[in-house]
Every structure is written in structure tokens, then in C-alpha cells.
Protein backbone atom coordinates (compact mmCIF):
# COMPACT_ATOMS: atom_id res chain seq x y z
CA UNK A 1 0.67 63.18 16.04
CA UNK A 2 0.91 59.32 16.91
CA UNK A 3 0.89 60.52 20.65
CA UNK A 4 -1.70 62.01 20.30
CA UNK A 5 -4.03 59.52 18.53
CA UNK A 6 -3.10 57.14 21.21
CA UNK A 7 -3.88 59.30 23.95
CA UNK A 8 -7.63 59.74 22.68
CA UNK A 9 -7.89 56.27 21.76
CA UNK A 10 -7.16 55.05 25.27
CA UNK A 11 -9.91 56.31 26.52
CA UNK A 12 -12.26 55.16 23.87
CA UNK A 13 -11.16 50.92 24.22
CA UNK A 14 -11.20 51.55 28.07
CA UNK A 15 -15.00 52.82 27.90
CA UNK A 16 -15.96 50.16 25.33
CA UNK A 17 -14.60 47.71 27.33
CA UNK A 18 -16.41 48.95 30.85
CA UNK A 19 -19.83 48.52 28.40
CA UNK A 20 -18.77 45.10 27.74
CA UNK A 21 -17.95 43.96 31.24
CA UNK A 22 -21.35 45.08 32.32
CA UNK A 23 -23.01 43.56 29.84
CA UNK A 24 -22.43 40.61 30.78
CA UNK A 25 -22.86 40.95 34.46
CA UNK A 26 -26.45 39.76 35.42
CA UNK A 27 -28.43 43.60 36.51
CA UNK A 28 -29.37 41.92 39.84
CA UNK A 29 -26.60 39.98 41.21
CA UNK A 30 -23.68 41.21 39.48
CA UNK A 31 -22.48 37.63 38.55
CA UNK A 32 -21.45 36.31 35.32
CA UNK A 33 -24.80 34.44 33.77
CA UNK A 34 -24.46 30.67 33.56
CA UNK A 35 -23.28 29.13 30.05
CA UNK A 36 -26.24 28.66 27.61
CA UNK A 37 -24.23 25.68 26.44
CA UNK A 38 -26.34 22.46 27.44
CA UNK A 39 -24.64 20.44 29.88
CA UNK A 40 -23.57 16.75 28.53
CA UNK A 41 -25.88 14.56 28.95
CA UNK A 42 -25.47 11.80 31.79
CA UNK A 43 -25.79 8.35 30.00
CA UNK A 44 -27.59 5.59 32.24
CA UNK A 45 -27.44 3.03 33.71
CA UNK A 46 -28.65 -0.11 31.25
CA UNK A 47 -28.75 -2.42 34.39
CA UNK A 48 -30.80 -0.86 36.16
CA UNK A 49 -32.66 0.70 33.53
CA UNK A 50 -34.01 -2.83 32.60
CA UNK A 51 -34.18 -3.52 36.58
CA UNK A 52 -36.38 -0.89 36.58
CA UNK A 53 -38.59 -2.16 33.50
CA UNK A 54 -39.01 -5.32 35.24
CA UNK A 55 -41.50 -3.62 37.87
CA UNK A 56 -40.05 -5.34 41.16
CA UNK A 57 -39.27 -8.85 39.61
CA UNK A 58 -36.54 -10.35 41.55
CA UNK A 59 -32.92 -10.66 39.23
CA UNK A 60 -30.40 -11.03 42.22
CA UNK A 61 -29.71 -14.61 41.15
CA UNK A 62 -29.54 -13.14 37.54
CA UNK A 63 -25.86 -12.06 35.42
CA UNK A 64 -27.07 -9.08 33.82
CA UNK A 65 -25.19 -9.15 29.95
CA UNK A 66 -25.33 -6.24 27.23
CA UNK A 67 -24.64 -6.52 23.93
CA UNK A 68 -24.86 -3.71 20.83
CA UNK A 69 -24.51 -3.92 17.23
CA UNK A 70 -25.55 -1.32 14.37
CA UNK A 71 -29.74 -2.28 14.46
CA UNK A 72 -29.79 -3.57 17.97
CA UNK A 73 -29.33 -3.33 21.82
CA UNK A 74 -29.97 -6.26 23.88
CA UNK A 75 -29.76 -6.01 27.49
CA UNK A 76 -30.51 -9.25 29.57
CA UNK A 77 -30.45 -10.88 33.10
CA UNK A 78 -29.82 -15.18 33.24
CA UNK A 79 -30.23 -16.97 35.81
CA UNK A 80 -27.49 -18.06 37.27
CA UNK A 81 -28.56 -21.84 38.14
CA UNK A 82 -28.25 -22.26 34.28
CA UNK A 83 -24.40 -22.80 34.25
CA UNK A 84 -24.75 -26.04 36.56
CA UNK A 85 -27.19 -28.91 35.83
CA UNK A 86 -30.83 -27.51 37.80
CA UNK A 87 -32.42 -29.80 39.64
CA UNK A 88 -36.60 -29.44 38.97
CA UNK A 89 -37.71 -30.18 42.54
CA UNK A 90 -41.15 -32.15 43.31
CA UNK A 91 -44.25 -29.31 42.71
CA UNK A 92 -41.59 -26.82 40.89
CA UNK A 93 -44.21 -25.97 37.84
CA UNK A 94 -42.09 -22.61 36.92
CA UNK A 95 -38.96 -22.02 36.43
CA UNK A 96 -37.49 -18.39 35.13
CA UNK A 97 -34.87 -18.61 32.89
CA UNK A 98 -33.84 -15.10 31.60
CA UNK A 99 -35.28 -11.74 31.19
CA UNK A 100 -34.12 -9.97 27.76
CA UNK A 101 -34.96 -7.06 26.47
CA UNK A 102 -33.78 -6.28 22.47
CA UNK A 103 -33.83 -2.17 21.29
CA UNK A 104 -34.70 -1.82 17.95
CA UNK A 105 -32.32 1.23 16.57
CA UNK A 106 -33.85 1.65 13.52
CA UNK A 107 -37.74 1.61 14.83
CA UNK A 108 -37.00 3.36 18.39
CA UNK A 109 -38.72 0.52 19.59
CA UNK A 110 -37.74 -1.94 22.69
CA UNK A 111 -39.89 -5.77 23.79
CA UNK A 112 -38.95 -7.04 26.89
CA UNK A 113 -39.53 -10.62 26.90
CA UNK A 114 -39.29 -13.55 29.88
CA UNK A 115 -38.35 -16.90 29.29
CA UNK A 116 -39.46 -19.96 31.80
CA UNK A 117 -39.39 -23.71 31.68
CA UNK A 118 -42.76 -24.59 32.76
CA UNK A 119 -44.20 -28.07 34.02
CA UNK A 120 -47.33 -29.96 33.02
CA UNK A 121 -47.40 -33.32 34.94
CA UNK A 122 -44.05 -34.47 33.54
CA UNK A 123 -44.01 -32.39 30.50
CA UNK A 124 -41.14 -29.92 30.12
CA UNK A 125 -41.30 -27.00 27.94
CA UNK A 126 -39.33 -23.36 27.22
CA UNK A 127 -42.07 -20.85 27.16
CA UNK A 128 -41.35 -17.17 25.82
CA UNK A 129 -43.87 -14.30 26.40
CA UNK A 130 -44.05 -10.43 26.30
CA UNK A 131 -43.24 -9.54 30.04
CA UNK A 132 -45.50 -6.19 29.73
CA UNK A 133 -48.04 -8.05 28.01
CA UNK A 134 -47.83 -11.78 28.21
CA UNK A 135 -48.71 -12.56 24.78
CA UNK A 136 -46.70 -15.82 23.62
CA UNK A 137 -44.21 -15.51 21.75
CA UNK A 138 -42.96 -18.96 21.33
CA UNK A 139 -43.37 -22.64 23.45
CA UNK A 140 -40.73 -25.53 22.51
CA UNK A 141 -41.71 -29.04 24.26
CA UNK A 142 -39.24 -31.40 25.59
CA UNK A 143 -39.97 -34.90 24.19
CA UNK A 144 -40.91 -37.46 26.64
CA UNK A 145 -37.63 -39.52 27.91
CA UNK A 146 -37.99 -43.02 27.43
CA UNK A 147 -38.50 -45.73 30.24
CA UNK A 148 -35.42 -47.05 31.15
CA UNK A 149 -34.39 -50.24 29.51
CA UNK A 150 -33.44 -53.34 32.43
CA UNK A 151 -30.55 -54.25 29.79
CA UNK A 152 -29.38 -50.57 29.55
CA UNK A 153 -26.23 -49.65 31.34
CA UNK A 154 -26.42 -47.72 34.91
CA UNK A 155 -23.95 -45.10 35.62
CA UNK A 156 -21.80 -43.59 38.77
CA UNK A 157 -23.60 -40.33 38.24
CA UNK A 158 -25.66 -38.00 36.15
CA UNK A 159 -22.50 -36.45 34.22
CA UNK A 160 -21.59 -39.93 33.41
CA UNK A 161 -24.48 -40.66 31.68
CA UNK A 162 -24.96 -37.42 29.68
CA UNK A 163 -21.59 -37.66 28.39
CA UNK A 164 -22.45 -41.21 27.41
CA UNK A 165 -25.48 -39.64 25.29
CA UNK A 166 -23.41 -36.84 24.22
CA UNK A 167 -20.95 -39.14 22.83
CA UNK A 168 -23.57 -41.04 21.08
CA UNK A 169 -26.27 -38.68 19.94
CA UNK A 170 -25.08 -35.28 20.37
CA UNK A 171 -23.34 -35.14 16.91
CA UNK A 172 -26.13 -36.04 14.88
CA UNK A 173 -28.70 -32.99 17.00
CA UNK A 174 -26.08 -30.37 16.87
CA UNK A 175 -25.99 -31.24 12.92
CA UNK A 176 -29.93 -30.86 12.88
CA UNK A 177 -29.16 -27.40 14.64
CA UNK A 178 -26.77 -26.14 12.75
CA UNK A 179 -28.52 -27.23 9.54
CA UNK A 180 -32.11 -25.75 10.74
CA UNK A 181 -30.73 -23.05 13.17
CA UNK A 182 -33.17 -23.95 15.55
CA UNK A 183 -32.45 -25.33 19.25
CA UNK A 184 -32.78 -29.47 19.10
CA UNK A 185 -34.40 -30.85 22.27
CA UNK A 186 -33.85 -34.19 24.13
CA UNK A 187 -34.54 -36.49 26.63
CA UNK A 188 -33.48 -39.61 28.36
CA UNK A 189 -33.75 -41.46 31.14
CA UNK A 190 -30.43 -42.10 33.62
CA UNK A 191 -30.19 -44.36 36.48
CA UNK A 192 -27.50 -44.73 38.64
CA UNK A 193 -25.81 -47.90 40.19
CA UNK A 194 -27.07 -46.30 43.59
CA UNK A 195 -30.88 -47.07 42.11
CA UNK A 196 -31.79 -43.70 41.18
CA UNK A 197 -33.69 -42.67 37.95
CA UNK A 198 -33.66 -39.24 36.48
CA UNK A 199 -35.20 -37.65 33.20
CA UNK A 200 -32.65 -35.73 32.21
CA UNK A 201 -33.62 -32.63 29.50
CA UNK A 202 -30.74 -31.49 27.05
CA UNK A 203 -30.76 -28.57 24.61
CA UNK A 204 -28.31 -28.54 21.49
CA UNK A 205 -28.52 -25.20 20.57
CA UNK A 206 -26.90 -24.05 16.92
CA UNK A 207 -23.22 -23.27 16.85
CA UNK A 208 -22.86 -21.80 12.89
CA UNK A 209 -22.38 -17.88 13.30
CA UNK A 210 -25.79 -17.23 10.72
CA UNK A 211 -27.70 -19.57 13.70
CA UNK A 212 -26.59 -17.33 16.25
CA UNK A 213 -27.57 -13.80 14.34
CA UNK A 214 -30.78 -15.00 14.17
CA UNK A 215 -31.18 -16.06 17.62
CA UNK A 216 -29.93 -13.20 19.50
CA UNK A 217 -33.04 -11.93 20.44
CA UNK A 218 -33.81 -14.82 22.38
CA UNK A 219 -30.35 -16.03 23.57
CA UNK A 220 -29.50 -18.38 26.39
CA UNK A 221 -27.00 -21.31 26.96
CA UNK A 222 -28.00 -24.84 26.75
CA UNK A 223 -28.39 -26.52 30.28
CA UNK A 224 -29.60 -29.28 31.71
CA UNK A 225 -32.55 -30.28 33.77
CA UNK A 226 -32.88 -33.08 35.76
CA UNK A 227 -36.61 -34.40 37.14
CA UNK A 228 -36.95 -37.12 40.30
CA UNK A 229 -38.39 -40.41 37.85
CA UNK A 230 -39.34 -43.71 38.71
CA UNK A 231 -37.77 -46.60 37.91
């Protein structure tokens, strides 16, 4: 009896399973059909997605840096001068500083924006527009150094005389930054022993955490710019 039932069975699971085996053969080519599983998706690159957003501007003297929290993405190239004091050469009226653009999670939306220092006669300002659209978005003005005093002390070199101010001043601007969370800006004159005069331009940018939540959506290091003056 059980001999039998598994002698017509056989049979039966060997034909069911020839069915199945065809199914799935493609009619035509007699290969297995591809996976209707979607394939993972390939992530990309952010570098050169925002290289790409920046229609041919040039970043190869730019760090690119990317940074993500839980309402925001914000990609951005610096230029690279910044880390070193930048010399603002006779006729240099532009200067870019950093390209930044900040993802909105929540909205699904993204603003690329470009900050310069620009030059009007001997005023310095930071200037931040919409790249794709060039509407301002902000314009902070250096104040004007002031001459340089005859009685005032000259110094071996530039550094020399910004740590003097820095020792002096620095304190009480990082104080108004921190209590404001806004950049401070300032401006002196520096002459050296050799006869030289500079204006040298300082930002004191806000060091409390809060300050630098805000910020982030405009964020670059305080630097130094130094402008051919006069005595």
C-alpha cells in the first residue's frame, strides 16, 4: 500500500515541478528573468554634486567640507587662502571667500549661497548673495582703520602687531560676539620698523555653542586681510 502511493506520487511532484521550472524560464530565451527587486540605489557624490551646481565656477583652491544634522545638510567649498593672513593686492575689488550650500530636510529645499569680500576705494566688506540668483542676503562693513599715530609703537612684522591688538582688544570683541552672536569686525593700522603701513581687517567671530547653531548656514573662519596703506 505505502509502495504504492509513493510510486504514483513520484510522478505527480516530478511533473509539477517540470511546470514550475518552465515557468520561470523566459518563452524566448530560455533564461531565468532578471529580479524584480530594485537595485540599491547608488548614493552620490556631494562634492561634486555641489561642483556641479556651481555651473563651471572655479573651487580648485577651495576645501570642500560636509556637515549633517537632523533638519540640515550643508555642503561647502573655502578658500584655501583663508587659513594664512591674504594679502588684498592693488586693483583686487573681489575676493571669493566660500561657496555653501545648506539642504533643508524638513522643506526639501536647498540655497546655494557665495560669500566675497568686496572693495570700494578702501572700504572692506563681507558680501553674501544667492549664487543662482544674486539677491543679497547680507553685507557686513569693515570699519575704517585709523591713521597711524607718530607716537604709536612700530613692529618687526604684521603678526607682531595683531597679537599686540589681540592682546589688547580682542577680549572685549569676542565678549560682544559671544554676547550678540554676531561676527565683531575691526581694523587698525600696522607699520613696521622697515616703514611699511598696512590696514589690517580682523573678524572675531562667536565662540558660545548657541552662536555657532545659528551661524551654520553661513560659516567660515575668521582671517585676516591685509591692504598696501600709506603712512
Amino acid at each position: 500500500m505505502n509502495s504504492s502511493h509513493t510510486r504514483s506520487t513520484f510522478p505527480l511532484l516530478t511533473a509539477l515541478l517540470a511546470v514550475a521550472l518552465v515557468a520561470s524560464c523566459n518563452p524566448q530565451t530560455g533564461q531565468t528573468p532578471p529580479s524584480s527587486t530594485p537595485s540599491p540605489t547608488t548614493q552620490s557624490d556631494p562634492k561634486t554634486e555641489l561642483t556641479t551646481a556651481l555651473k563651471g565656477a572655479d573651487v580648485s583652491a577651495f576645501d570642500f567640507e560636509r556637515r549633517e544634522d537632523d533638519t540640515q545638510i550643508v555642503s561647502s567649498f573655502t578658500n584655501r587662502s583663508l587659513k594664512n593672513v591674504v594679502r588684498v593686492e592693488p586693483g583686487q575689488n573681489n575676493i571669493v571667500l566660500k561657496y555653501t550650500s545648506v539642504k533643508d530636510k524638513g522643506r526639501n529645499t536647498t540655497q546655494i549661497t557665495k560669500t566675497e569680500l568686496t572693495r570700494a576705494d578702501k572700504a572692506l566688506a563681507i558680501v553674501v548673495t544667492d549664487f543662482n540668483t544674486g539677491a543679497a542676503i547680507s553685507k557686513d562693513t569693515f570699519p575704517p582703520p585709523q591713521p597711524h599715530n607718530p607716537s604709536a609703537p612700530t613692529f618687526d612684522s604684521l603678526e607682531a602687531c595683531i597679537d599686540d591688538f589681540n592682546c589688547k582688544h580682542r577680549g572685549e570683541l569676542l565678549c560682544e560676539a559671544n554676547r550678540t552672536c554676531k561676527d565683531q569686525f575691526a581694523a587698525l593700522t600696522c607699520c613696521l620698523k622697515s616703514g611699511q603701513c598696512f590696514s589690517v581687517h580682523l573678524i572675531i567671530r562667536p565662540t558660545r555653542p548657541l552662536c555657532q547653531l545659528i551661524n551654520s548656514a553661513v560659516n567660515f573662519e575668521g582671517f585676516v586681510l591685509e591692504q598696501a596703506k600709506t603712512p
